[in-house]
N, C-alpha and C. Protein backbone atom coordinates (compact mmCIF):
# COMPACT_ATOMS: atom_id res chain seq x y z
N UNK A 1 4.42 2.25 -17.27
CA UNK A 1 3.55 2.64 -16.19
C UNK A 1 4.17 3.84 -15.47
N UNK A 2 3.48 4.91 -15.29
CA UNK A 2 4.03 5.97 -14.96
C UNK A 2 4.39 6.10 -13.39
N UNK A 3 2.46 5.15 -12.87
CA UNK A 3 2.26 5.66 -11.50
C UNK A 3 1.72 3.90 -11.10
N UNK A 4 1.48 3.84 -9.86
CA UNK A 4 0.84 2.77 -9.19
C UNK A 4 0.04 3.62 -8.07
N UNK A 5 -0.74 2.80 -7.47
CA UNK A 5 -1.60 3.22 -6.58
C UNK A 5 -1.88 2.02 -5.75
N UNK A 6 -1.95 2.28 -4.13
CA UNK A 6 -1.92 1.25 -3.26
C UNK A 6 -3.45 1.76 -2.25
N UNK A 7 -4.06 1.72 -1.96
CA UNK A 7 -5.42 0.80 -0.98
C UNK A 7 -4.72 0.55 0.23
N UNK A 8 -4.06 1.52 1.35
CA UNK A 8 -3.99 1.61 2.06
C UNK A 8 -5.18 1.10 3.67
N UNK A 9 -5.18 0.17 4.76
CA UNK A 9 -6.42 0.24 5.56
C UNK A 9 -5.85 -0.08 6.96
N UNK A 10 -6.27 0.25 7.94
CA UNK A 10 -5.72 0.00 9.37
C UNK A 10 -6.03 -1.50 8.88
N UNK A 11 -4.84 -2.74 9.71
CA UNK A 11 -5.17 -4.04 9.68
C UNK A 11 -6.07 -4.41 11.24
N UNK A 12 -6.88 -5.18 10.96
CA UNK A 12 -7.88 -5.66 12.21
C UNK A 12 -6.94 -5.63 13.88
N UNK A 13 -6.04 -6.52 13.32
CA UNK A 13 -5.01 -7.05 14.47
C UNK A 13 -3.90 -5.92 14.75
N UNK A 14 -3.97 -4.92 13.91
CA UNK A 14 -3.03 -3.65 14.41
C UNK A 14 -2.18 -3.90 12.92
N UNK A 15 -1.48 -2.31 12.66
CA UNK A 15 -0.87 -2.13 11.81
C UNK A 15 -1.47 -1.51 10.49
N UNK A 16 -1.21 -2.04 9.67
CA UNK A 16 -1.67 -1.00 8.46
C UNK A 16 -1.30 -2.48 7.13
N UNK A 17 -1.80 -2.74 5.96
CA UNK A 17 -1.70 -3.09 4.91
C UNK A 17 -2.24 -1.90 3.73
N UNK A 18 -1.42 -2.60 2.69
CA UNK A 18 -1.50 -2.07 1.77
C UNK A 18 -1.31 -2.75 0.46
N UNK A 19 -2.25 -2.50 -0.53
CA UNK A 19 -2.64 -3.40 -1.77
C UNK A 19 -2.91 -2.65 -3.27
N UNK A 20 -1.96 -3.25 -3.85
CA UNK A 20 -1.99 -1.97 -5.27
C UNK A 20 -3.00 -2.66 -6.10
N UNK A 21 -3.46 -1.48 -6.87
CA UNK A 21 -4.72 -1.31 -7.74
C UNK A 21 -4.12 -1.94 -9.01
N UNK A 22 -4.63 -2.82 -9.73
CA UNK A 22 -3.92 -2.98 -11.44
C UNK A 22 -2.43 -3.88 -10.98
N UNK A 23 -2.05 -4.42 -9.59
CA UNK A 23 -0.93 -5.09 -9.88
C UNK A 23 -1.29 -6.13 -8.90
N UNK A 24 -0.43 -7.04 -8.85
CA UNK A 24 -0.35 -7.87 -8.15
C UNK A 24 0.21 -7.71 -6.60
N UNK A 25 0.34 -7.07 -6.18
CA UNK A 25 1.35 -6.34 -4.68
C UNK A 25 0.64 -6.29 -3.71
N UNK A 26 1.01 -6.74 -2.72
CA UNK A 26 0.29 -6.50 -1.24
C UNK A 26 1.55 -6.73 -0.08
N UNK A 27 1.20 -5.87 0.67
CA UNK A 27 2.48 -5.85 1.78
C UNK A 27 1.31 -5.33 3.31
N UNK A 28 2.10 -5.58 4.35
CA UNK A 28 1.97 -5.22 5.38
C UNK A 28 2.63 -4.02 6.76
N UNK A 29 2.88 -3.18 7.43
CA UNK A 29 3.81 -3.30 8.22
C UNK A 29 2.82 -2.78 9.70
N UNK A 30 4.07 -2.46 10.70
CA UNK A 30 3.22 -1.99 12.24
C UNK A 30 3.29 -0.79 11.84
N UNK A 31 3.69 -0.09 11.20
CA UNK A 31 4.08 1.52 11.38
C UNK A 31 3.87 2.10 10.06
N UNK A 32 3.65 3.33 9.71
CA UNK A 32 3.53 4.09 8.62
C UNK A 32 4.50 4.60 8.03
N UNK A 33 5.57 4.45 8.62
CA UNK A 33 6.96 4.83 8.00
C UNK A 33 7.23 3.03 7.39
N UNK A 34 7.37 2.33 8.61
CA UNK A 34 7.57 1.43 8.06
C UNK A 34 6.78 0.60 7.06
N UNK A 35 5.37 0.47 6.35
CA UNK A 35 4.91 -0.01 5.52
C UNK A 35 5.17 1.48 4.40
N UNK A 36 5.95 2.75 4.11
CA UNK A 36 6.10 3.56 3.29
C UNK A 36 7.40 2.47 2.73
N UNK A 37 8.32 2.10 3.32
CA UNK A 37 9.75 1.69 3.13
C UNK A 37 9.01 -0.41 2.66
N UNK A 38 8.07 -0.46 2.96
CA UNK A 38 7.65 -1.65 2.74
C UNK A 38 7.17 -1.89 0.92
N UNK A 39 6.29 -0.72 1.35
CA UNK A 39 5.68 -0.36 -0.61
C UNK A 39 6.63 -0.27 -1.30
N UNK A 40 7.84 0.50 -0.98
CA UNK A 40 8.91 0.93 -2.39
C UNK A 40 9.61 -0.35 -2.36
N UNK A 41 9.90 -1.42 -1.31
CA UNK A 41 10.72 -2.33 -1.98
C UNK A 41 9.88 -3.24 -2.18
N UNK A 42 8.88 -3.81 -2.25
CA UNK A 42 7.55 -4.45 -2.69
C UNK A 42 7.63 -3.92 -4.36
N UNK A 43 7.78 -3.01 -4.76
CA UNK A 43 7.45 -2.22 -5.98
C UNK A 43 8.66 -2.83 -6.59
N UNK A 44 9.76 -2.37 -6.17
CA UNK A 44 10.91 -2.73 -6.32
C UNK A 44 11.57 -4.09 -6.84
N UNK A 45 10.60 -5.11 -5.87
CA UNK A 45 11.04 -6.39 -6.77
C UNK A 45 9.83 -6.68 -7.52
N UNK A 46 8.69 -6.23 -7.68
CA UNK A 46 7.83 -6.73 -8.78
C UNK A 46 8.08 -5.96 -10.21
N UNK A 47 8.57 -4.77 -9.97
CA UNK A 47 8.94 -4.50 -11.35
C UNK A 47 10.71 -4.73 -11.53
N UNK A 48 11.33 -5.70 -12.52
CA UNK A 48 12.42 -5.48 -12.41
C UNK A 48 13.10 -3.75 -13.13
N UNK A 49 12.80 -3.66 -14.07
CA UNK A 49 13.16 -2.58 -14.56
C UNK A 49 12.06 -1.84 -15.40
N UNK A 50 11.82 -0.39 -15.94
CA UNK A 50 10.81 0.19 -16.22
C UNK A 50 9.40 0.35 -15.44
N UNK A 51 9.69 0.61 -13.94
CA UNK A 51 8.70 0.61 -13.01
C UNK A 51 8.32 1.83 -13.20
N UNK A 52 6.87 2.35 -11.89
CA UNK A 52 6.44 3.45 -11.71
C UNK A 52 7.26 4.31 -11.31
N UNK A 53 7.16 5.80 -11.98
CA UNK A 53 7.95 6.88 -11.45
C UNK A 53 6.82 7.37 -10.28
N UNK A 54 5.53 7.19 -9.85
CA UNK A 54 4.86 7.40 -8.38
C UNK A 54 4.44 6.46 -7.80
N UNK A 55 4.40 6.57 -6.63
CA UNK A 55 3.69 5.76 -6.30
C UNK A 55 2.39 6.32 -4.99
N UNK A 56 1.74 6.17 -5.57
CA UNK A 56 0.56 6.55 -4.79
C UNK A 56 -0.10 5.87 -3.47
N UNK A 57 -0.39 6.42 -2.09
CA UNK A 57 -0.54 5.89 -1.37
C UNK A 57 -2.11 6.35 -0.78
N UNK A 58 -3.36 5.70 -1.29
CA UNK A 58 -4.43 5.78 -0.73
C UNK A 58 -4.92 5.44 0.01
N UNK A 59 -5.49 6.15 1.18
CA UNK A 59 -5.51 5.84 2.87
C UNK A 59 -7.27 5.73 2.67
N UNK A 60 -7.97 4.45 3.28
CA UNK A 60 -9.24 4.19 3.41
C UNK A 60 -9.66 3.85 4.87
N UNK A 61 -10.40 4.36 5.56
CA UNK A 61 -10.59 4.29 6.86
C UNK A 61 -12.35 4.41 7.06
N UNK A 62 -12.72 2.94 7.63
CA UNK A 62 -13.98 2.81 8.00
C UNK A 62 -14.10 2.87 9.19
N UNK A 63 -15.35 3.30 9.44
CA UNK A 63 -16.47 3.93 10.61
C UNK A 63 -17.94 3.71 10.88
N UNK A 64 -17.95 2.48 11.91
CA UNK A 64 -19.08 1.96 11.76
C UNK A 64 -20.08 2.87 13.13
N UNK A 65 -21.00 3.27 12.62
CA UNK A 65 -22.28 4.40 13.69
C UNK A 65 -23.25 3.41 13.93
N UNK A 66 -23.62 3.44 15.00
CA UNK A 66 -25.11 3.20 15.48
C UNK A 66 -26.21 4.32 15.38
N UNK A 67 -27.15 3.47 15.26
CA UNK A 67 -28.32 4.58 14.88
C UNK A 67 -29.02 4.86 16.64
């Protein structure tokens, strides 16, 4: 696996989660530095060896309008 990709979303209650595409991984943190340092060791113990050389971080942000 070359790359992974994570599904980044503000969490309801504050903070940020994040959930990879094609793996099993989901993590949380309050901060964006801190859920960056959350993903790589999340990655870290699910692959023991021959992991992704990227890791991709996709930011999704909803916006609900009234008409």
């Amino acid at each position: 696996m070359r790359e992974i990709i994570f599904v980044v979303e503000e969490a309801p209650e504050g903070g940020f989660t994040a959930r990879a595409v094609g793996a099993a991984i989901f993590t949380e943190a309050d901060s964006l530095a801190e859920l960056r340092a959350a993903v790589r060791e999340a990655v870290g113990c699910h692959f023991d060896t021959d992991g992704p050389q990227l890791i991709r971080l996709h930011f999704v942000r909803d916006e609900v309008l009234t008409a």
